[in-house]
PDB file of N, CA and C in Angstrom:
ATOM      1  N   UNK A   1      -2.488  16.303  88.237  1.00  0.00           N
ATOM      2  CA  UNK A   1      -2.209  14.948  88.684  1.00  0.00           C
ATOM      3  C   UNK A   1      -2.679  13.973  87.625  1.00  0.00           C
ATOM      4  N   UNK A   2      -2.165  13.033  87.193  1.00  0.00           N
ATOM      5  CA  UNK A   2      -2.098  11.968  86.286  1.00  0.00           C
ATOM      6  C   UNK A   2      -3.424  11.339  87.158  1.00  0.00           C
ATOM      7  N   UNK A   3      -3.880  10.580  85.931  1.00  0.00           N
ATOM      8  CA  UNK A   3      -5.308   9.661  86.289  1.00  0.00           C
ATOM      9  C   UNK A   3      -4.709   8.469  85.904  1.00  0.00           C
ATOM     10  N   UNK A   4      -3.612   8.028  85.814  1.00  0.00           N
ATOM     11  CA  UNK A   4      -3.074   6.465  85.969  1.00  0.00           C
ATOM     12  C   UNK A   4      -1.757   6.467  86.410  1.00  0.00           C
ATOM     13  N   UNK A   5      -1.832   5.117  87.826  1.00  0.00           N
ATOM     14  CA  UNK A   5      -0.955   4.938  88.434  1.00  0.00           C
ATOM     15  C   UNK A   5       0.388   4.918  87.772  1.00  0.00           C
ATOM     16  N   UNK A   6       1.182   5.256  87.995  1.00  0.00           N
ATOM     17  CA  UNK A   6       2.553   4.550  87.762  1.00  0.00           C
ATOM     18  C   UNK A   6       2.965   3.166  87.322  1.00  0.00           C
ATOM     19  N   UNK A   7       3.208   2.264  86.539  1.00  0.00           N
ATOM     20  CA  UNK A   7       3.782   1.114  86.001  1.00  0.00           C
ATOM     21  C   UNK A   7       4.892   0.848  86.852  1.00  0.00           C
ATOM     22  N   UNK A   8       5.441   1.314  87.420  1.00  0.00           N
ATOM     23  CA  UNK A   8       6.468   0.868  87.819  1.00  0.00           C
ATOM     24  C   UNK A   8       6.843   1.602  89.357  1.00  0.00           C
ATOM     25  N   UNK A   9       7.657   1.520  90.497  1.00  0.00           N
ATOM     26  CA  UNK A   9       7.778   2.064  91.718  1.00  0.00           C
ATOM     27  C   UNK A   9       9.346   2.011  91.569  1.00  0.00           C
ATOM     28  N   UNK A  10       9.395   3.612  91.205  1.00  0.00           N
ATOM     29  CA  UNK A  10      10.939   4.251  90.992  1.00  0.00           C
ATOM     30  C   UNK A  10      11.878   3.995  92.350  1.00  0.00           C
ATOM     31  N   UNK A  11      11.035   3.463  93.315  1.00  0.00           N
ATOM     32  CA  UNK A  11      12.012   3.427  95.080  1.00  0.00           C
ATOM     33  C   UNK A  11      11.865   1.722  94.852  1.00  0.00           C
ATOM     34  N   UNK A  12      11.376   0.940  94.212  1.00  0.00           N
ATOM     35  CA  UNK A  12      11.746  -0.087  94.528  1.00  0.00           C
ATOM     36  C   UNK A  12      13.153  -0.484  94.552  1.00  0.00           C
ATOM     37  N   UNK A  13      13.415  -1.702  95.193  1.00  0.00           N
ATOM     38  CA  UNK A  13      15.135  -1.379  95.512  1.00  0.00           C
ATOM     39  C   UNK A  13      14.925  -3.309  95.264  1.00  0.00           C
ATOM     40  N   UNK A  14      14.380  -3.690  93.898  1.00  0.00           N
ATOM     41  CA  UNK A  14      14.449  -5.105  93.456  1.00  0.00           C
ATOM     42  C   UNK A  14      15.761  -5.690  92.352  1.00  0.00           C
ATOM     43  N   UNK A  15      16.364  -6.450  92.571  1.00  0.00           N
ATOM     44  CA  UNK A  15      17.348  -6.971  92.019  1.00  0.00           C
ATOM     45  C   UNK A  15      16.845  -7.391  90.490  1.00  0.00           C
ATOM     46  N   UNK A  16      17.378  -7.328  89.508  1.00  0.00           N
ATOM     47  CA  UNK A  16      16.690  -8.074  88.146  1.00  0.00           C
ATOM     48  C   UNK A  16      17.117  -9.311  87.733  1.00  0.00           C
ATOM     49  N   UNK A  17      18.329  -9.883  88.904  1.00  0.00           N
ATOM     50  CA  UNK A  17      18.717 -11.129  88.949  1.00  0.00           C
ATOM     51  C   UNK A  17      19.121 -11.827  89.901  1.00  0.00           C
ATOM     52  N   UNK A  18      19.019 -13.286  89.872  1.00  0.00           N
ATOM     53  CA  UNK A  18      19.539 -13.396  91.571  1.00  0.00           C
ATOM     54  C   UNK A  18      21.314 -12.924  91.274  1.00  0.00           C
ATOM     55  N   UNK A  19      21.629 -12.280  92.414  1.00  0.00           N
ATOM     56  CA  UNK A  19      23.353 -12.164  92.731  1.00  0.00           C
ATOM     57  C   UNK A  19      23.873 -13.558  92.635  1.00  0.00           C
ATOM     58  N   UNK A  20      24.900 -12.954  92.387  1.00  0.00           N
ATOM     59  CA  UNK A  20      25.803 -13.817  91.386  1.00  0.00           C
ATOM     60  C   UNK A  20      27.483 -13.284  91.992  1.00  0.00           C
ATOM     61  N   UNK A  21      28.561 -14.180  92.250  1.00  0.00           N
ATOM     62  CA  UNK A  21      29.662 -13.541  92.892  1.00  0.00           C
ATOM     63  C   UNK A  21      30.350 -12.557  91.720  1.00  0.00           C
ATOM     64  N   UNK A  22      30.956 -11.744  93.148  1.00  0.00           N
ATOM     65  CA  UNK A  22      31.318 -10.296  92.258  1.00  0.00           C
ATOM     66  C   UNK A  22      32.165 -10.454  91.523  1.00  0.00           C
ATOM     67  N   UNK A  23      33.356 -11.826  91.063  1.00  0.00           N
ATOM     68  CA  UNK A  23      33.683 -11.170  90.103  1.00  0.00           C
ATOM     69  C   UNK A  23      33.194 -11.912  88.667  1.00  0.00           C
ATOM     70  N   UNK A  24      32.062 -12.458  88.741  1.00  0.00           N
ATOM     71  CA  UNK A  24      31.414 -12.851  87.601  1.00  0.00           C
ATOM     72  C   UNK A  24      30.032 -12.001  87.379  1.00  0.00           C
ATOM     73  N   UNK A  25      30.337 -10.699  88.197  1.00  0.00           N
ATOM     74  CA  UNK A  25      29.115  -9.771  87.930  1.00  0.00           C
ATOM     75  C   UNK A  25      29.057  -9.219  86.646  1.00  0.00           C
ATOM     76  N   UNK A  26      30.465  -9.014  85.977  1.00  0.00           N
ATOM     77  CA  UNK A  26      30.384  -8.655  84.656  1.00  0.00           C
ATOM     78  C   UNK A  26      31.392  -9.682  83.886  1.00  0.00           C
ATOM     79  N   UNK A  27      30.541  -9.877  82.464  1.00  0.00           N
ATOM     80  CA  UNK A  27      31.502 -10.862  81.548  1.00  0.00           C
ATOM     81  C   UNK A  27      32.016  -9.832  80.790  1.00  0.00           C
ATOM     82  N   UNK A  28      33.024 -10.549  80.307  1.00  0.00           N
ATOM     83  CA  UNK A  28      34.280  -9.380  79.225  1.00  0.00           C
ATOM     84  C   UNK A  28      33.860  -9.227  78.030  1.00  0.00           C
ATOM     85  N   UNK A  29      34.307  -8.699  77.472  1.00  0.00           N
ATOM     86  CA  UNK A  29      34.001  -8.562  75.530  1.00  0.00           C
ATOM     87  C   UNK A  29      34.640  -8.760  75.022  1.00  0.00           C
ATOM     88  N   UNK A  30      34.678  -9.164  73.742  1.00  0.00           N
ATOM     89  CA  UNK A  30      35.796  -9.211  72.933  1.00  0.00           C
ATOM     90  C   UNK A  30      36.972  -8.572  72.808  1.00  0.00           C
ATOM     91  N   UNK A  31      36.318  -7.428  72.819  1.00  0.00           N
ATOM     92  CA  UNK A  31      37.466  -5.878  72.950  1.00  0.00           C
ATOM     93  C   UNK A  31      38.340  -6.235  74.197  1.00  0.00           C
ATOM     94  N   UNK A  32      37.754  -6.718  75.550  1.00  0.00           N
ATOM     95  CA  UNK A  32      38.494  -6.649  76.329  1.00  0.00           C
ATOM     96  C   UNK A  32      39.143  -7.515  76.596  1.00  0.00           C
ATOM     97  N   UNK A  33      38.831  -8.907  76.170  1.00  0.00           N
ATOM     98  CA  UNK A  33      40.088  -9.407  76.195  1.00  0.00           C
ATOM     99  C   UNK A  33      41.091  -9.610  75.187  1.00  0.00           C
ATOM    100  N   UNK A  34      40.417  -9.004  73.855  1.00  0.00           N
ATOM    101  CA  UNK A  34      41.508  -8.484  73.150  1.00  0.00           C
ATOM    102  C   UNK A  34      43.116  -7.597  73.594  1.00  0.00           C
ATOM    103  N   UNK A  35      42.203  -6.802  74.496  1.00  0.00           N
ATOM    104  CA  UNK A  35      43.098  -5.883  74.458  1.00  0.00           C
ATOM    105  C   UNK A  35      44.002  -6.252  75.827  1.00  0.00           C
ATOM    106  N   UNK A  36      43.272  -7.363  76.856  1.00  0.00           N
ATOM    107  CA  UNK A  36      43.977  -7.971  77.643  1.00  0.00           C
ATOM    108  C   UNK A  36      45.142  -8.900  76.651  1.00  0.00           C
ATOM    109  N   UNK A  37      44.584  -9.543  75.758  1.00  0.00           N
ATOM    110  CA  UNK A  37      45.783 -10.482  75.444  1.00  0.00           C
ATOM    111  C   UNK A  37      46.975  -9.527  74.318  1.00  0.00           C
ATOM    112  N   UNK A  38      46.528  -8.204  73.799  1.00  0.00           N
ATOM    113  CA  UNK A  38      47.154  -7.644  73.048  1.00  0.00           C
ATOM    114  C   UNK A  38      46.998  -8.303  71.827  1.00  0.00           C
ATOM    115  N   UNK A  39      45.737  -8.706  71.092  1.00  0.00           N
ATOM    116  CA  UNK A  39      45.220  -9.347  69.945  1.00  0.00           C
ATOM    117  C   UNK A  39      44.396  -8.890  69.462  1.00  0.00           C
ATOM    118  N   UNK A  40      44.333  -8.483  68.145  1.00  0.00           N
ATOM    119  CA  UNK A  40      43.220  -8.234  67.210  1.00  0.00           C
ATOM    120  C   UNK A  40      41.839  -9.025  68.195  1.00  0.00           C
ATOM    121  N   UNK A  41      40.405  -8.199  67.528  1.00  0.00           N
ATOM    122  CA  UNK A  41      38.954  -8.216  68.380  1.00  0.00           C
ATOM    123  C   UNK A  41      39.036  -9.461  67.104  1.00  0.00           C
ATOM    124  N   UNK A  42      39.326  -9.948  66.077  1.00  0.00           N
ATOM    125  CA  UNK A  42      38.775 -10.646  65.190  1.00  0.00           C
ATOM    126  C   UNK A  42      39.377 -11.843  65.523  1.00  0.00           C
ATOM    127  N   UNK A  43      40.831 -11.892  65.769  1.00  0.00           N
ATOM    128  CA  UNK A  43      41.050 -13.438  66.508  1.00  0.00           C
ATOM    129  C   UNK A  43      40.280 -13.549  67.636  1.00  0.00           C
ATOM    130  N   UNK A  44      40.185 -12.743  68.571  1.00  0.00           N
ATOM    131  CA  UNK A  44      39.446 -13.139  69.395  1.00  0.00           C
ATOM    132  C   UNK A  44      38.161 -14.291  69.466  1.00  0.00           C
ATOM    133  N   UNK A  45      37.558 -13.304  68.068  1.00  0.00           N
ATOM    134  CA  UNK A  45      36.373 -13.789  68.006  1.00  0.00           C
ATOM    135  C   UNK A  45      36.321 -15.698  66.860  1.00  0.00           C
ATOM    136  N   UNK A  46      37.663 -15.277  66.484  1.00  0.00           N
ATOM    137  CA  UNK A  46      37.859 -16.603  65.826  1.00  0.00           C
ATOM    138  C   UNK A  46      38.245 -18.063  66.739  1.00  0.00           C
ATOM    139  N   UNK A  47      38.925 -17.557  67.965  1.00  0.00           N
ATOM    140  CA  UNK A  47      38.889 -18.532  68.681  1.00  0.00           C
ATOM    141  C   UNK A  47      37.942 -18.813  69.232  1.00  0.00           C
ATOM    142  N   UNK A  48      36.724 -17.995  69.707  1.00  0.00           N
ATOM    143  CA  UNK A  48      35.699 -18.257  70.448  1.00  0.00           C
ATOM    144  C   UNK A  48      34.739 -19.045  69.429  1.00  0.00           C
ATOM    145  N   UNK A  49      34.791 -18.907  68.055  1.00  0.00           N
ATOM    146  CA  UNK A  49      33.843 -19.640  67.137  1.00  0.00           C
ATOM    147  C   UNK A  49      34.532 -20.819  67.353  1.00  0.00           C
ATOM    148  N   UNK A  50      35.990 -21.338  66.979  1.00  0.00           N
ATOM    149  CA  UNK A  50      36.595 -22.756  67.082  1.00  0.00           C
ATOM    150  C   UNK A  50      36.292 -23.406  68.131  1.00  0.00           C
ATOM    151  N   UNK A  51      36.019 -22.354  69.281  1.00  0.00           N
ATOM    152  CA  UNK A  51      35.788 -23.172  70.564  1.00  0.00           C
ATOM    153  C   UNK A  51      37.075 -23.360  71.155  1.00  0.00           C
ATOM    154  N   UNK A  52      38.202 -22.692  71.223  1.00  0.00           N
ATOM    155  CA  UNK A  52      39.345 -22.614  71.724  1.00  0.00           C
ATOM    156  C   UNK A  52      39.464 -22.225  72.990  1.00  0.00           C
ATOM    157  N   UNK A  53      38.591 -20.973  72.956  1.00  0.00           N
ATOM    158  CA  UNK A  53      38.713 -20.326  74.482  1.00  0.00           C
ATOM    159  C   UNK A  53      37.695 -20.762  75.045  1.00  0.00           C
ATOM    160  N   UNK A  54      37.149 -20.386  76.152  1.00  0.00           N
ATOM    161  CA  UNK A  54      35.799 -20.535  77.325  1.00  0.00           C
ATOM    162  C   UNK A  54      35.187 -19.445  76.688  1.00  0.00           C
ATOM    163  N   UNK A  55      33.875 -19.523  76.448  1.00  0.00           N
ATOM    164  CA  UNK A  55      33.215 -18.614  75.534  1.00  0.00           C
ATOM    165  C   UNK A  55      31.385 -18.592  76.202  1.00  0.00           C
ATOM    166  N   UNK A  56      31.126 -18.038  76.648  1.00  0.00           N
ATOM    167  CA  UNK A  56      29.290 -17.965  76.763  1.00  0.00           C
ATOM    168  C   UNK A  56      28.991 -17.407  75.558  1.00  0.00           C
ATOM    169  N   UNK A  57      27.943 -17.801  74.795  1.00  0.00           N
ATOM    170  CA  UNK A  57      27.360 -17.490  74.112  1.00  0.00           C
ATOM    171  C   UNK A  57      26.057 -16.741  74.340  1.00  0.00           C
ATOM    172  N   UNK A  58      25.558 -15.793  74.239  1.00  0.00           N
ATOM    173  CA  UNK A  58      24.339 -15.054  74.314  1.00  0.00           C
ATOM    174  C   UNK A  58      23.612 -14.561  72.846  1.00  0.00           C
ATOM    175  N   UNK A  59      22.915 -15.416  72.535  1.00  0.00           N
ATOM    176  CA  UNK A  59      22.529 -15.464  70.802  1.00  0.00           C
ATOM    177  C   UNK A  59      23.643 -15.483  69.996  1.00  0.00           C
ATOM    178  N   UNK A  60      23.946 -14.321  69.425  1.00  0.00           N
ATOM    179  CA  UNK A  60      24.858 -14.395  68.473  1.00  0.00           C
ATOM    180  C   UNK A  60      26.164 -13.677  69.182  1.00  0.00           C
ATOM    181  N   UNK A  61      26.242 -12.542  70.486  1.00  0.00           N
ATOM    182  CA  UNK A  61      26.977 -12.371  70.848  1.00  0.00           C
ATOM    183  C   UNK A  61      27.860 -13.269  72.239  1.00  0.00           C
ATOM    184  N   UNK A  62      29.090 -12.690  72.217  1.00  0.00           N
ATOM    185  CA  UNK A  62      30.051 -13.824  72.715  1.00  0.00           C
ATOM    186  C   UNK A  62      30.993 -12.531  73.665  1.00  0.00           C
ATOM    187  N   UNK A  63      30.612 -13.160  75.206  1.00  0.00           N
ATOM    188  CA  UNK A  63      31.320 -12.917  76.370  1.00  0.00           C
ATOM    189  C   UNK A  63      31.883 -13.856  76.536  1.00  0.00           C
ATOM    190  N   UNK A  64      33.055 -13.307  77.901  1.00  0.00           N
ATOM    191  CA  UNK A  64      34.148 -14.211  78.709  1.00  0.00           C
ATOM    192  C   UNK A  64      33.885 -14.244  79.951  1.00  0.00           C
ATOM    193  N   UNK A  65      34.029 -15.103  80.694  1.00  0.00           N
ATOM    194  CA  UNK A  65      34.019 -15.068  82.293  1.00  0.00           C
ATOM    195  C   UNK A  65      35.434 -15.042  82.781  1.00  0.00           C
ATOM    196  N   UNK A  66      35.838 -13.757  83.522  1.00  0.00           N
ATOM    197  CA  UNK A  66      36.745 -13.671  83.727  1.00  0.00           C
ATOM    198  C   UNK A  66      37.661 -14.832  84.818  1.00  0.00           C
ATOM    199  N   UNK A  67      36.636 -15.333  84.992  1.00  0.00           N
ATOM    200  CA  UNK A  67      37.676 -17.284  86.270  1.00  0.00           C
ATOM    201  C   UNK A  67      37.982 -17.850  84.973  1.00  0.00           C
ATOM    202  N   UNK A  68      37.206 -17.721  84.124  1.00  0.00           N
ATOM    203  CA  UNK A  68      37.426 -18.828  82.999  1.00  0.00           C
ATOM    204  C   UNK A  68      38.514 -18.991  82.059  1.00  0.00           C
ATOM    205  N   UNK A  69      38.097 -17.681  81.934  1.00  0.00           N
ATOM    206  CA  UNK A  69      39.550 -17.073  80.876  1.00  0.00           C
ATOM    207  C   UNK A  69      40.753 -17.019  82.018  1.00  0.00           C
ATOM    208  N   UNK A  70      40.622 -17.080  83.029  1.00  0.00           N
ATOM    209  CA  UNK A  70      42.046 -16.649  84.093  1.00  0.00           C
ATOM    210  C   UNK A  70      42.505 -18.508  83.894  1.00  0.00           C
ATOM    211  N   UNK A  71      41.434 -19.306  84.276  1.00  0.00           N
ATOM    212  CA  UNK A  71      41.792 -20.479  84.571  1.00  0.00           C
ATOM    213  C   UNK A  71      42.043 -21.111  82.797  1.00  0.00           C
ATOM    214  N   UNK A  72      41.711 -20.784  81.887  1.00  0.00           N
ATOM    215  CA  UNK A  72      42.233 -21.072  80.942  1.00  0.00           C
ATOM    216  C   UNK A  72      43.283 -20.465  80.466  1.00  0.00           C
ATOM    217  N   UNK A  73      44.156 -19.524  80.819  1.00  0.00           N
ATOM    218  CA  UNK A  73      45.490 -18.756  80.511  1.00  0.00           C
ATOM    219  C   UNK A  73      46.583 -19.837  81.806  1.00  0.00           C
ATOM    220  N   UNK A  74      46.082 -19.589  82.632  1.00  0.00           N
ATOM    221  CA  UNK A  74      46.491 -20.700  83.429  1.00  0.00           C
ATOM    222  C   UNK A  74      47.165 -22.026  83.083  1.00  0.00           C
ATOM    223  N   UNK A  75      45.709 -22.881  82.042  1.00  0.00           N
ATOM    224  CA  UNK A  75      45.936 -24.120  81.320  1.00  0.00           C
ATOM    225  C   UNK A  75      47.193 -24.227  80.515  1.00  0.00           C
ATOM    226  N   UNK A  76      47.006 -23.087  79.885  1.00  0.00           N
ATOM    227  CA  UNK A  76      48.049 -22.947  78.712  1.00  0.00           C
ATOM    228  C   UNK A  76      49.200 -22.070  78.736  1.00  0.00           C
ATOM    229  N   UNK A  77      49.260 -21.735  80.051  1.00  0.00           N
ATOM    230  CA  UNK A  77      51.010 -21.139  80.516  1.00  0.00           C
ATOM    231  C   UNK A  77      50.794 -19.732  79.558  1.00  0.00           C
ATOM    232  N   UNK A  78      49.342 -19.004  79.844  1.00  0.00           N
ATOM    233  CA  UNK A  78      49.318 -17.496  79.164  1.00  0.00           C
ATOM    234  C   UNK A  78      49.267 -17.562  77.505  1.00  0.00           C
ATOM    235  N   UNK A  79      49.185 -19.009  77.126  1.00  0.00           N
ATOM    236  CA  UNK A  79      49.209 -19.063  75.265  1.00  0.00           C
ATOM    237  C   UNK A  79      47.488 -19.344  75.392  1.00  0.00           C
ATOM    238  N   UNK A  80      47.071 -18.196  73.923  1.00  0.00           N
ATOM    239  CA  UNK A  80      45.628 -18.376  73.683  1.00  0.00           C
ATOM    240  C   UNK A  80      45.844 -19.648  72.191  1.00  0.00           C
ATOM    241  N   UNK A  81      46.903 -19.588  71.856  1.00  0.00           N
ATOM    242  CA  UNK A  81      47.125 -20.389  70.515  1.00  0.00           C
ATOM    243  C   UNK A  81      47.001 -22.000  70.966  1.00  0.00           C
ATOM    244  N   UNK A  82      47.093 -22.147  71.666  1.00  0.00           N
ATOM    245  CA  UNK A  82      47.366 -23.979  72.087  1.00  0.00           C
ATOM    246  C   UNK A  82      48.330 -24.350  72.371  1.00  0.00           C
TER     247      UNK A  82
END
């Protein structure tokens, strides 16, 4: 038997964030909405630097929220170009 407790309680059943609606439980990647719009990962990422698309930034990497990107394909009648 170990002479120090556990750090951590493997049955805890704690969230690591508050919930958040399900379908902004996961943001997209580049890849994926690349491959949603059928576009190179590098435009992708060129519009998200111009600030073209809806873009979160997380340091240096760059997700999509999928309302965002829906409601911005929306804006622009399905054109990511303008």
């Amino acid at each position: 038997m170990s002479m120090h407790a556990p750090l951590i309680d493997a049955d805890a059943r704690v969230p690591a964030f508050p919930p958040i609606a399900a379908r902004e439980a996961r943001l997209w990647t580049a890849q994926e909405l690349a491959d949603r719009w059928r576009v190179s990962k590098a435009q992708v990422y060129r519009l998200a630097r111009e600030g073209r698309v809806p873009t979160v930034w997380i340091g240096r990497y760059c997700r999509f929220s999928p309302s965002a990107i829906e409601a911005f394909e929306a804006s622009q009648g399905g054109r990511a170009d303008g």
